[in-house]
N, C-alpha and C. Protein backbone atom coordinates (compact mmCIF):
# COMPACT_ATOMS: atom_id res chain seq x y z
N UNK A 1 -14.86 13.86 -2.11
CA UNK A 1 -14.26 13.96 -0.79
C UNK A 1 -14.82 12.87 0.12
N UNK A 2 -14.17 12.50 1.34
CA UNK A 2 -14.48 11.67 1.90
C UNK A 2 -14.21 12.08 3.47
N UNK A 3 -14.42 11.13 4.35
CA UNK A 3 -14.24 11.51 5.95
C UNK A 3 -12.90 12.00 5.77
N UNK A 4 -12.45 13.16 6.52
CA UNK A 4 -11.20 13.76 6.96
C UNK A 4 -11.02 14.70 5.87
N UNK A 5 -11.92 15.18 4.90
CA UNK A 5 -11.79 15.47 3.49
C UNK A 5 -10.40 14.68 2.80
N UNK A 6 -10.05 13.94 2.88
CA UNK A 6 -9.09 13.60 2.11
C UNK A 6 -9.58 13.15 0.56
N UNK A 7 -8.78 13.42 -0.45
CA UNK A 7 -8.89 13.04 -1.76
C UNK A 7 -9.10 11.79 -1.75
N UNK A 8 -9.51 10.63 -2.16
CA UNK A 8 -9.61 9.04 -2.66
C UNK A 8 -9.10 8.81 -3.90
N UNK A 9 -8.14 7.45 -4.47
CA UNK A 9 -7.68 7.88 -5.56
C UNK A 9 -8.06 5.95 -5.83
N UNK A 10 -7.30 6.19 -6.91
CA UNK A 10 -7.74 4.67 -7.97
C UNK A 10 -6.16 3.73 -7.76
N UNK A 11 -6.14 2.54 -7.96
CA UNK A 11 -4.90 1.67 -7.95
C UNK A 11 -3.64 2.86 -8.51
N UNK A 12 -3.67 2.71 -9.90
CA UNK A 12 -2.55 3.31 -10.45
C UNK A 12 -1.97 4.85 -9.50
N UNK A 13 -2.93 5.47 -9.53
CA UNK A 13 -2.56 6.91 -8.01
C UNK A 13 -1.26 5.63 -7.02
N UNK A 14 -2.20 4.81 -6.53
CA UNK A 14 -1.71 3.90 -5.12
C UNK A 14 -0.05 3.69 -5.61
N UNK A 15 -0.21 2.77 -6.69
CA UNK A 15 1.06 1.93 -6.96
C UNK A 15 2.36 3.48 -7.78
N UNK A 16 1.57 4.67 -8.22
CA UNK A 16 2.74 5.68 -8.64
C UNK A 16 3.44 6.24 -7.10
N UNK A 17 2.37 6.39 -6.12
CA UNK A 17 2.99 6.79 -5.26
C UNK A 17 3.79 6.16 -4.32
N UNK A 18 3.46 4.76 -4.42
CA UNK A 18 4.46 3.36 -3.85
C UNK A 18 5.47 4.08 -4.62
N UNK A 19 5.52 3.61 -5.58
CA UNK A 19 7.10 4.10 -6.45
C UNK A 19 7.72 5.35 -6.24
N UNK A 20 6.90 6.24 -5.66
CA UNK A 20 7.41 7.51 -4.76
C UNK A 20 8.30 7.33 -3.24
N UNK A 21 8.24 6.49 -2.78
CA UNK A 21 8.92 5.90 -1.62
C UNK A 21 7.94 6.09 -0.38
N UNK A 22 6.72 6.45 -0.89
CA UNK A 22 5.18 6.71 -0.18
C UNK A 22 4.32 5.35 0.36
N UNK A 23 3.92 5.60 1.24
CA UNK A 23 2.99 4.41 1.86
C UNK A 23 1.38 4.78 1.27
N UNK A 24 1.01 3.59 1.13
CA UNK A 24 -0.36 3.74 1.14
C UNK A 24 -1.35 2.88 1.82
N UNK A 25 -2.40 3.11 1.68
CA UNK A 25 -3.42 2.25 2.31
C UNK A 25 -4.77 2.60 1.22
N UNK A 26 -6.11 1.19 1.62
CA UNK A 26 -6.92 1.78 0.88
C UNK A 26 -8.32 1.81 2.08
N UNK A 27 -9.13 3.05 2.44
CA UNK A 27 -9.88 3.05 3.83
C UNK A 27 -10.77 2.71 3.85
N UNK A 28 -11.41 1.24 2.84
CA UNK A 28 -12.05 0.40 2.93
C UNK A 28 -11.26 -1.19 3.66
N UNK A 29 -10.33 -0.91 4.16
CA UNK A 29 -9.61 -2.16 4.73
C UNK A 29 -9.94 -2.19 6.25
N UNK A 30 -10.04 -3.31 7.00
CA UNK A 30 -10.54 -3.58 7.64
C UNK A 30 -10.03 -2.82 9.13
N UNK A 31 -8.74 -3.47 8.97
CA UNK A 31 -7.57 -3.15 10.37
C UNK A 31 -7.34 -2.35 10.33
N UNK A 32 -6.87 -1.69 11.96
CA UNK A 32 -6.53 -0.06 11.60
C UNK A 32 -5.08 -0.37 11.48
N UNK A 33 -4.35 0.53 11.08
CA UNK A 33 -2.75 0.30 11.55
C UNK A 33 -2.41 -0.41 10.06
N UNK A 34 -3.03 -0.96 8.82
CA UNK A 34 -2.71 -1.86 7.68
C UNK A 34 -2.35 -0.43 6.73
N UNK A 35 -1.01 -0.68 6.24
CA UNK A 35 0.07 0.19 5.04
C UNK A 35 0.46 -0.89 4.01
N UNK A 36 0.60 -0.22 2.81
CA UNK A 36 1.68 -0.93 2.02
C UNK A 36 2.91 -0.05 1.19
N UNK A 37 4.03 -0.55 1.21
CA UNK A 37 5.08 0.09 1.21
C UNK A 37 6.42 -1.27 0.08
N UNK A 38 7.16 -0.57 -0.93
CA UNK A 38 7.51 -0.81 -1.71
C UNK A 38 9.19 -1.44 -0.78
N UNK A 39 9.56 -2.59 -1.24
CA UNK A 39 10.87 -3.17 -0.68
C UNK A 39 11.70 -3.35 -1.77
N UNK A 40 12.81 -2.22 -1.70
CA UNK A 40 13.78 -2.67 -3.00
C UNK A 40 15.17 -3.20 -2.20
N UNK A 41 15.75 -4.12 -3.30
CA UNK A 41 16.64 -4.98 -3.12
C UNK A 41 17.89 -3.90 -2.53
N UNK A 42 18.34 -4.67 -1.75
CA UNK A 42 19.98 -4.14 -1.45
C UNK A 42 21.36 -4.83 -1.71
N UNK A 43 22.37 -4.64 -1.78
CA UNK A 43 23.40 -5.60 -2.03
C UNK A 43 23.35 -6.81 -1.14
N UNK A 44 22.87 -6.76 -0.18
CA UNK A 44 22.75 -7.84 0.82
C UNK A 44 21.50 -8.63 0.58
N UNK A 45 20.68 -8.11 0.19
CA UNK A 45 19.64 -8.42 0.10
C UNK A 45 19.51 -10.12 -0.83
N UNK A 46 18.81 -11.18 -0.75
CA UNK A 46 18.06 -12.29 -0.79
C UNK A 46 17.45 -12.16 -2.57
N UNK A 47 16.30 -11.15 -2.00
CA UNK A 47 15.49 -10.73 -3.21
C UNK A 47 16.14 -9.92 -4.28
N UNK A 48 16.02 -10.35 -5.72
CA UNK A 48 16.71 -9.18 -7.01
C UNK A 48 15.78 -8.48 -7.41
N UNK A 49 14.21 -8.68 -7.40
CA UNK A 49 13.35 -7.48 -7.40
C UNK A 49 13.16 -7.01 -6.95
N UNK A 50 12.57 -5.38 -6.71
CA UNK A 50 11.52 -5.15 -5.75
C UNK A 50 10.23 -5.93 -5.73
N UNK A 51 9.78 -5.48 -4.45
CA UNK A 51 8.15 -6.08 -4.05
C UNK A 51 7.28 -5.28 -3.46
N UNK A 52 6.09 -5.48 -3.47
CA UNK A 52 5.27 -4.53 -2.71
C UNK A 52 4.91 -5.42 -0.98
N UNK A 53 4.98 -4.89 0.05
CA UNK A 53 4.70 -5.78 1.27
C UNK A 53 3.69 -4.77 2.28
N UNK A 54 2.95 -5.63 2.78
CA UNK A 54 1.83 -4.90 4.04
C UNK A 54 2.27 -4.86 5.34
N UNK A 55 2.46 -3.69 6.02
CA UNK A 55 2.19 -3.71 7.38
C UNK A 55 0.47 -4.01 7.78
N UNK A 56 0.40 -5.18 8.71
CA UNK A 56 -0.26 -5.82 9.14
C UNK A 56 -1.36 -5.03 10.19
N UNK A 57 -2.79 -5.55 10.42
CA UNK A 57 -3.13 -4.69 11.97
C UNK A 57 -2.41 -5.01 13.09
N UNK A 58 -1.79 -6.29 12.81
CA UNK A 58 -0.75 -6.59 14.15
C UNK A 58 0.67 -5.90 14.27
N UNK A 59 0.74 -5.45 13.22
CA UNK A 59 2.13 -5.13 13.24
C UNK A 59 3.44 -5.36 12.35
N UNK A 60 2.79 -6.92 11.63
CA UNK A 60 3.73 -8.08 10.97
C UNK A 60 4.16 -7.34 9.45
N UNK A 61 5.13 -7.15 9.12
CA UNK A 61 5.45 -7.04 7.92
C UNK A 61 5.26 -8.31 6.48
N UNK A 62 4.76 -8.35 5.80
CA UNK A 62 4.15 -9.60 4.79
C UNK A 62 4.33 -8.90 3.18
N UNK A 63 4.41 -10.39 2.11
CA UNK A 63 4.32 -9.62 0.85
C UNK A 63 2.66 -9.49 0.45
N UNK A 64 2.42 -8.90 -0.63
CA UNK A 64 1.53 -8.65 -0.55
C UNK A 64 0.74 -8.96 -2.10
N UNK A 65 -0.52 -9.39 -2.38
CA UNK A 65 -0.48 -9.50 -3.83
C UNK A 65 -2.01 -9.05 -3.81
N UNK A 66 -2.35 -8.27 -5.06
CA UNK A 66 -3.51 -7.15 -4.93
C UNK A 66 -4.84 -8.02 -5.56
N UNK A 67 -5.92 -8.23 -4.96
CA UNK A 67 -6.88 -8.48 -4.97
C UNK A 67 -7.68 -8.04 -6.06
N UNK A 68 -8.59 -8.77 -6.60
CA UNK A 68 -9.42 -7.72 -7.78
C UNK A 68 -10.51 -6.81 -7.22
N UNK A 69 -11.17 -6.95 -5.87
CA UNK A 69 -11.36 -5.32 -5.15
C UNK A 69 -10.42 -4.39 -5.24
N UNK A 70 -8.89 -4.93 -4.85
CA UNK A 70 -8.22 -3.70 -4.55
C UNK A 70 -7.65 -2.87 -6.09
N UNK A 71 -7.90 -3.64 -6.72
CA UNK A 71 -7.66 -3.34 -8.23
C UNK A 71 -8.69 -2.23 -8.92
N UNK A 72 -10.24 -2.57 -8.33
CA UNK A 72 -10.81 -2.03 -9.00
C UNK A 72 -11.10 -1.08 -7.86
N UNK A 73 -10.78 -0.75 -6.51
CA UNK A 73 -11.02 0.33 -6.05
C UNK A 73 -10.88 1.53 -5.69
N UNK A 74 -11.40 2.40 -5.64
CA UNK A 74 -11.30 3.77 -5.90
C UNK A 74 -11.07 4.84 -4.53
N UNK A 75 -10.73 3.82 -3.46
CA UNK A 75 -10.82 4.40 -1.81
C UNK A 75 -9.48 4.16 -1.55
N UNK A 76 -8.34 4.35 -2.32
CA UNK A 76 -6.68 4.67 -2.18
C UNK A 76 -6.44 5.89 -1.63
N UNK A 77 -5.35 5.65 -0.53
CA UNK A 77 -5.19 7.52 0.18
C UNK A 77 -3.62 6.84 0.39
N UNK A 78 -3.08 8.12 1.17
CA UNK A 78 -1.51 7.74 1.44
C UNK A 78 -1.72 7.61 2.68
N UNK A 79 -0.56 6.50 3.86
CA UNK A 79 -0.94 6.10 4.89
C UNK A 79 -0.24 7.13 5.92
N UNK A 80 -0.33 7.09 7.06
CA UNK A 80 0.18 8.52 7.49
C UNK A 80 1.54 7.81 7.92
């Protein structure tokens, strides 16, 4: 358990529940306000994959590509 008792989970937890249409975050990150959230293509859409992208501490929507901390860490929760 951790502050707020919330569960902490590992990458794969993070990225099944992305694929859930779920946000996550991991609460070793710096900014408050930082999510990541799964972008799938639409007929209009530019992009033919999905992607994974971060809400920013500013606000900014960005893509996102996972770090080997964030790979190997174990402080994954869902973002509210």
């Amino acid at each position: 358990m951790c502050e707020n008792d919330k569960i902490l989970q590992d990458i794969g937890w993070a990225i099944a529940k992305l694929e859930e249409g779920l946000k996550v975050r991991r609460q070793g990150w710096n900014g408050k306000g930082m999510w990541l959230a799964i972008q799938r293509p639409s007929d209009s859409s530019k992009m033919t994959k999905s992607y994974i992208y971060m809400s920013t501490a500013q606000g900014d929507f960005v893509p996102w590509l996972c770090s080997q901390a964030d790979i190997l860490a174990v402080d994954w929760e869902l973002a509210d």
